[in-house]
Each structure stands twice: as C-alpha cells, then as structure tokens.
N, C-alpha and C. Protein backbone atom coordinates (compact mmCIF):
# COMPACT_ATOMS: atom_id res chain seq x y z
N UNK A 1 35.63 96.61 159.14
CA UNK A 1 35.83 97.12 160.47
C UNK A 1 36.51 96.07 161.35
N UNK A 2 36.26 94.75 161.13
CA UNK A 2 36.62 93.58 161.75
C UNK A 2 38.36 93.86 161.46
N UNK A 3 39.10 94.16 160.85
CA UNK A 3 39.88 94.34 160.75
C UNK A 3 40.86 95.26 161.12
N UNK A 4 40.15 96.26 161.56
CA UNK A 4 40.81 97.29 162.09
C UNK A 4 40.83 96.93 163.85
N UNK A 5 39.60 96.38 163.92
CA UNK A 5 39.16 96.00 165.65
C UNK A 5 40.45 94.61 165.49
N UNK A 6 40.81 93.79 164.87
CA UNK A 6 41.82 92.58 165.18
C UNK A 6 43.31 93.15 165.34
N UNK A 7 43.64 93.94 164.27
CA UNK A 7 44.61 95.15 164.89
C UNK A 7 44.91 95.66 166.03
N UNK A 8 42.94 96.65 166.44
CA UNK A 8 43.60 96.98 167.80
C UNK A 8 43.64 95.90 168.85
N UNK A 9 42.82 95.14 168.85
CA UNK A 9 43.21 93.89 169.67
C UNK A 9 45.05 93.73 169.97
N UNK A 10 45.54 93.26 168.55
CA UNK A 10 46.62 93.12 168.81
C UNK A 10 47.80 94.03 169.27
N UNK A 11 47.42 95.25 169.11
CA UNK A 11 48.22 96.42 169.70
C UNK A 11 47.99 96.15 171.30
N UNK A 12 46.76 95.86 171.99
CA UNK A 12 46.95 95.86 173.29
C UNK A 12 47.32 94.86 173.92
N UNK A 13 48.31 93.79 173.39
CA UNK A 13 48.43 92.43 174.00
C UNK A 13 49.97 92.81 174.46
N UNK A 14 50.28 93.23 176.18
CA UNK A 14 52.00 92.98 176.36
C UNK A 14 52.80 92.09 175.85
N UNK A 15 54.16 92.75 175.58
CA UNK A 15 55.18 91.79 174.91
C UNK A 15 56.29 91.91 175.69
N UNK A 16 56.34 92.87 176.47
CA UNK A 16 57.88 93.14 177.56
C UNK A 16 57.97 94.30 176.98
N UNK A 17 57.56 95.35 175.84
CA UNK A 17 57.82 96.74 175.24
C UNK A 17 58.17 97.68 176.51
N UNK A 18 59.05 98.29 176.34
CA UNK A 18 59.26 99.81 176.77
C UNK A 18 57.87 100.32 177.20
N UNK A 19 57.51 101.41 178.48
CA UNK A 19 56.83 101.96 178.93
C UNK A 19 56.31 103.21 177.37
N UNK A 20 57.12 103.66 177.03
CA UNK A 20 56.91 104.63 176.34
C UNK A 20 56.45 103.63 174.55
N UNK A 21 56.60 102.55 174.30
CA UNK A 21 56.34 102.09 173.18
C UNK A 21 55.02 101.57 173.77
N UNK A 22 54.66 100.78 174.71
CA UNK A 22 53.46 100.70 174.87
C UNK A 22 52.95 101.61 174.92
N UNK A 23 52.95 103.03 175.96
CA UNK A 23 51.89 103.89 175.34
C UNK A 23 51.66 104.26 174.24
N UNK A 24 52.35 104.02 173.46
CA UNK A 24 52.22 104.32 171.91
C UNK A 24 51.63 103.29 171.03
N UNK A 25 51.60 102.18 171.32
CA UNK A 25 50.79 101.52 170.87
C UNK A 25 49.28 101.27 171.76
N UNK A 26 49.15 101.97 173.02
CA UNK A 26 48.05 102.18 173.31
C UNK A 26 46.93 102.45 172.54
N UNK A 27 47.58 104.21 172.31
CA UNK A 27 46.94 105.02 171.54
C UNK A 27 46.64 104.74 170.19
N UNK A 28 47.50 104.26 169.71
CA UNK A 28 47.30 103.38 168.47
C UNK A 28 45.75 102.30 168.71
N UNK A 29 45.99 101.32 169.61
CA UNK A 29 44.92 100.35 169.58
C UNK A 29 44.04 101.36 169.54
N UNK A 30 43.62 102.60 170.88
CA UNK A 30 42.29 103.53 170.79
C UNK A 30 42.08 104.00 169.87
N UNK A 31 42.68 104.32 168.63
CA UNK A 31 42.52 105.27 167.79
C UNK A 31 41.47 103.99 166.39
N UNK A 32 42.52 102.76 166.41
CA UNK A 32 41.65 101.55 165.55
C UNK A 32 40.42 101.12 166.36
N UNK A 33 40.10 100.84 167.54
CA UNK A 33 39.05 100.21 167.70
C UNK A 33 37.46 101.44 167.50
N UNK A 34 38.18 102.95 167.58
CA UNK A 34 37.04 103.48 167.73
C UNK A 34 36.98 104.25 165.89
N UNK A 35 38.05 103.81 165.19
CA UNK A 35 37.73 104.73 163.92
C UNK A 35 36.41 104.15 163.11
N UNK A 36 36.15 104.83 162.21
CA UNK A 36 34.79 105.10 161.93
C UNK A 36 34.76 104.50 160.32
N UNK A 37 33.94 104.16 159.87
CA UNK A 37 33.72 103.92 158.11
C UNK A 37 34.66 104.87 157.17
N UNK A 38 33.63 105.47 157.66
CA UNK A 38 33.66 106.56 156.77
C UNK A 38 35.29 107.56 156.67
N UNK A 39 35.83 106.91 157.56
CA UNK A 39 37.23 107.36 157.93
C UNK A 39 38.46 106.18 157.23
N UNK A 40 37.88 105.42 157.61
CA UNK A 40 38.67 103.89 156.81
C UNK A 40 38.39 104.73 155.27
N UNK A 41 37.28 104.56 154.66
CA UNK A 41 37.49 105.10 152.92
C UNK A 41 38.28 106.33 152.76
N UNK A 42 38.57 107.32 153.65
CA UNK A 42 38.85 108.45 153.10
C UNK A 42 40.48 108.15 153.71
N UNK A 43 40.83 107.54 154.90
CA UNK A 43 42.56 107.86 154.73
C UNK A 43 42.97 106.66 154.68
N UNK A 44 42.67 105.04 155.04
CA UNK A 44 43.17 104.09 154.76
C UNK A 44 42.92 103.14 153.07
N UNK A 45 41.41 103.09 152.57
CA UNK A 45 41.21 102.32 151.92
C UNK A 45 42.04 102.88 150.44
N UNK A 46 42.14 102.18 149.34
CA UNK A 46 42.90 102.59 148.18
C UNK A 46 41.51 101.75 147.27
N UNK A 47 40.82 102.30 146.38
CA UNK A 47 39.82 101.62 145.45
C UNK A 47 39.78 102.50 144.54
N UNK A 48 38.65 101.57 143.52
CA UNK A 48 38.51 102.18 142.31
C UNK A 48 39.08 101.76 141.13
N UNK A 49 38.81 102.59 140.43
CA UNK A 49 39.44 101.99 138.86
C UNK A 49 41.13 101.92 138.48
N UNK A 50 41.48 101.33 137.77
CA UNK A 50 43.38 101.44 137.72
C UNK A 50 43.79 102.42 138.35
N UNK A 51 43.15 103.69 137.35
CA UNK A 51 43.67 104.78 137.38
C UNK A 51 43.65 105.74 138.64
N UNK A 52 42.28 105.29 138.96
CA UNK A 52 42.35 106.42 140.60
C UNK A 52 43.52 105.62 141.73
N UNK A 53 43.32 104.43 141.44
CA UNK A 53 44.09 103.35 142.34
C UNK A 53 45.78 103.73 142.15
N UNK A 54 46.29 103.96 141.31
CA UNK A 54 47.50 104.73 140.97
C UNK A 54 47.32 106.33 141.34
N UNK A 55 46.38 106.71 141.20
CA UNK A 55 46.57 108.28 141.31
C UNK A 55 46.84 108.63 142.93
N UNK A 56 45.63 107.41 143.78
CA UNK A 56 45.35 107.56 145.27
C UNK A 56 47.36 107.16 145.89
N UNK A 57 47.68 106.31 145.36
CA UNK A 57 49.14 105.30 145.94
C UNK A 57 50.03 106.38 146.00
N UNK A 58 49.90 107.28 144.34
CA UNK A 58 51.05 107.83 144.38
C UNK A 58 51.05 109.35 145.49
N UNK A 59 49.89 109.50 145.46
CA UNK A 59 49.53 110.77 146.29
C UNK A 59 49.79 110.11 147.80
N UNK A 60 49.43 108.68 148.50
CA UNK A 60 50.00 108.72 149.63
C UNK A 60 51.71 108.61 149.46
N UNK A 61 52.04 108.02 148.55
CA UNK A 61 53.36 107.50 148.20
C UNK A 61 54.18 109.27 148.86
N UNK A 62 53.80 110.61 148.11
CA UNK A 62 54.03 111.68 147.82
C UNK A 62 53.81 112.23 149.59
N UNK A 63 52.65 111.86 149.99
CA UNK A 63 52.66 112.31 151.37
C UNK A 63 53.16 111.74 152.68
N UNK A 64 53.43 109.96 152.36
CA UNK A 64 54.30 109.72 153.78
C UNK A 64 55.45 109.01 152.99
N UNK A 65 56.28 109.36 152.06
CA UNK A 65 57.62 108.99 151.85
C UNK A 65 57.78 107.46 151.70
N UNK A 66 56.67 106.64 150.96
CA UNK A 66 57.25 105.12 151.77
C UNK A 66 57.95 104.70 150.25
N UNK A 67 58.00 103.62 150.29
CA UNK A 67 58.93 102.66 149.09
C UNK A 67 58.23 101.62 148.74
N UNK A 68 57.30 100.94 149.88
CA UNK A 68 56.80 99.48 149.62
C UNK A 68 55.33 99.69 150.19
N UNK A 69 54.68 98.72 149.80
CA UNK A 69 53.32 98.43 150.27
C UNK A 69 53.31 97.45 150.43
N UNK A 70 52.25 97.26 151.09
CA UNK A 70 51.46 95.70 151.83
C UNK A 70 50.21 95.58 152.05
N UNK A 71 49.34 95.39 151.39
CA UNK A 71 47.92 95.47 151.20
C UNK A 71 47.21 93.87 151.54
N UNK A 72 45.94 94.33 151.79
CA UNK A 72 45.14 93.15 152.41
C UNK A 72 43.77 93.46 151.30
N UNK A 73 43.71 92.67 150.47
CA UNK A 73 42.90 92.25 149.56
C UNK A 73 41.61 91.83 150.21
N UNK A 74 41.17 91.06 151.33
CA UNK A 74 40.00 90.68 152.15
C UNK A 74 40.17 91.27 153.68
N UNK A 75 40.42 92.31 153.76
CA UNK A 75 40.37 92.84 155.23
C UNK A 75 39.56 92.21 156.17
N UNK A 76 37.92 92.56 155.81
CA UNK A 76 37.29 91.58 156.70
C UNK A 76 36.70 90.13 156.66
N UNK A 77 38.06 89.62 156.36
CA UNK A 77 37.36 88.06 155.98
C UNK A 77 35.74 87.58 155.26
N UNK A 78 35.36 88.58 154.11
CA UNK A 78 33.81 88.20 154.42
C UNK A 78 34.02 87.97 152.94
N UNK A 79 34.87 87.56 152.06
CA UNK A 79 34.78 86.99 150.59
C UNK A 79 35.81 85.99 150.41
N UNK A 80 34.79 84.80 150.37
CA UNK A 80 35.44 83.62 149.60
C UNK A 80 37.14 83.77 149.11
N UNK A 81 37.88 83.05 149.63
CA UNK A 81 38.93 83.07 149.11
C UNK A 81 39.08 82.90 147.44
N UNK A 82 38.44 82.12 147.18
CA UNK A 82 38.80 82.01 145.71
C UNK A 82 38.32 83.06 144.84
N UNK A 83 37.16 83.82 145.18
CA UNK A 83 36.92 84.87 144.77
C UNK A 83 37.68 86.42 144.97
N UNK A 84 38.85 86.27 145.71
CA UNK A 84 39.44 87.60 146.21
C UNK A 84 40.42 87.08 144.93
N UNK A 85 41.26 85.73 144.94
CA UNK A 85 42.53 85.45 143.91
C UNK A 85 41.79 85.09 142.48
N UNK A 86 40.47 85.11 141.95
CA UNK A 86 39.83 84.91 141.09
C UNK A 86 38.66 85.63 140.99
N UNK A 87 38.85 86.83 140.86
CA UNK A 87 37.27 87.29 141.00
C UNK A 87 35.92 87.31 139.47
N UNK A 88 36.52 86.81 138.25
CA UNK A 88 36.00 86.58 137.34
C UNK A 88 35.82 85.24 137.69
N UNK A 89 36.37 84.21 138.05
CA UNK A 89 35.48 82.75 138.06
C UNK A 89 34.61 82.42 138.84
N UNK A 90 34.31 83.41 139.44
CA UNK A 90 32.88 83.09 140.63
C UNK A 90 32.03 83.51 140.08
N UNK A 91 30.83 82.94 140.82
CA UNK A 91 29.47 83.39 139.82
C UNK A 91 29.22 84.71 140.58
N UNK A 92 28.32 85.89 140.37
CA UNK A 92 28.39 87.01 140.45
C UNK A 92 27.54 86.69 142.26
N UNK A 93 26.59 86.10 142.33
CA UNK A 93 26.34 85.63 143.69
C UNK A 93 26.71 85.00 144.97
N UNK A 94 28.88 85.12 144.55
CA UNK A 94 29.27 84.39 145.44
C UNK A 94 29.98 85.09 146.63
C-alpha cells in the first residue's frame, strides 16, 4: 500500500503542468491514495506461478495494447534487498 500512497504523494507535488494535466493527475493521486487491497490484487498486482504470471501479462497485454513493462519487484520496501535479487539464498526467516 506504501507504494501506491508514495505515488499518490508524487502525483500531487506542482511542476508548472497545464491546468487540465494537473487535474488529471489530481484524480489520479485520489484514486491511489484511497485504493483498497483487495483492488491492488485484482487489477494491478501480476503473481503466481510462471504460468498464471504469463497468462495474467498477456491478458493485460490483450486489454490495454502496451509493448513494454516495468515492474517493481519490492513495492513496499518491506523485503531485504538481497532477498528480492536472491530469493533462494536467504534463509526462509528473512
């Protein structure tokens, strides 16, 4: 959630934007600071096994047209770095 709230943070910080791009990133910040769990798993998060993880990409791939991704492996900062780029060499308690 910490991650979605640093987002909207950053959507509401002026830059000199257009009247009409700031409101749009208004709504944007309101829409991240108040979304919900249970809303993050069902339209943002991508998990699971290979296969659903390919099945989920290609189905957004199929519904918003994109080409590239950019994913955040520790969204909310709360796992050890070396365990996000190594997750077999940590001990299972880390």
């Amino acid at each position: 959630m910490g991650f979605f709230r640093s987002i909207s943070s950053a959507l509401r910080k002026f830059d000199g934007a257009t009247a009409q791009t700031a409101e749009a990133r208004a709504a944007r910040a309101n829409r991240l600071a108040e979304i919900s769990y249970d809303e993050i798993l069902s339209e943002y998060a991508v998990f699971g096994t290979p296969e659903a993880v390919v099945d989920r990409l290609q189905q957004l791939r199929e519904q918003m047209g994109f080409s590239t991704l950019s994913t955040s492996m520790n969204p909310g900062g709360r796992i050890r770095n070396e365990r996000v780029l190594n997750p077999c060499a940590c001990s299972p308690s880390a």
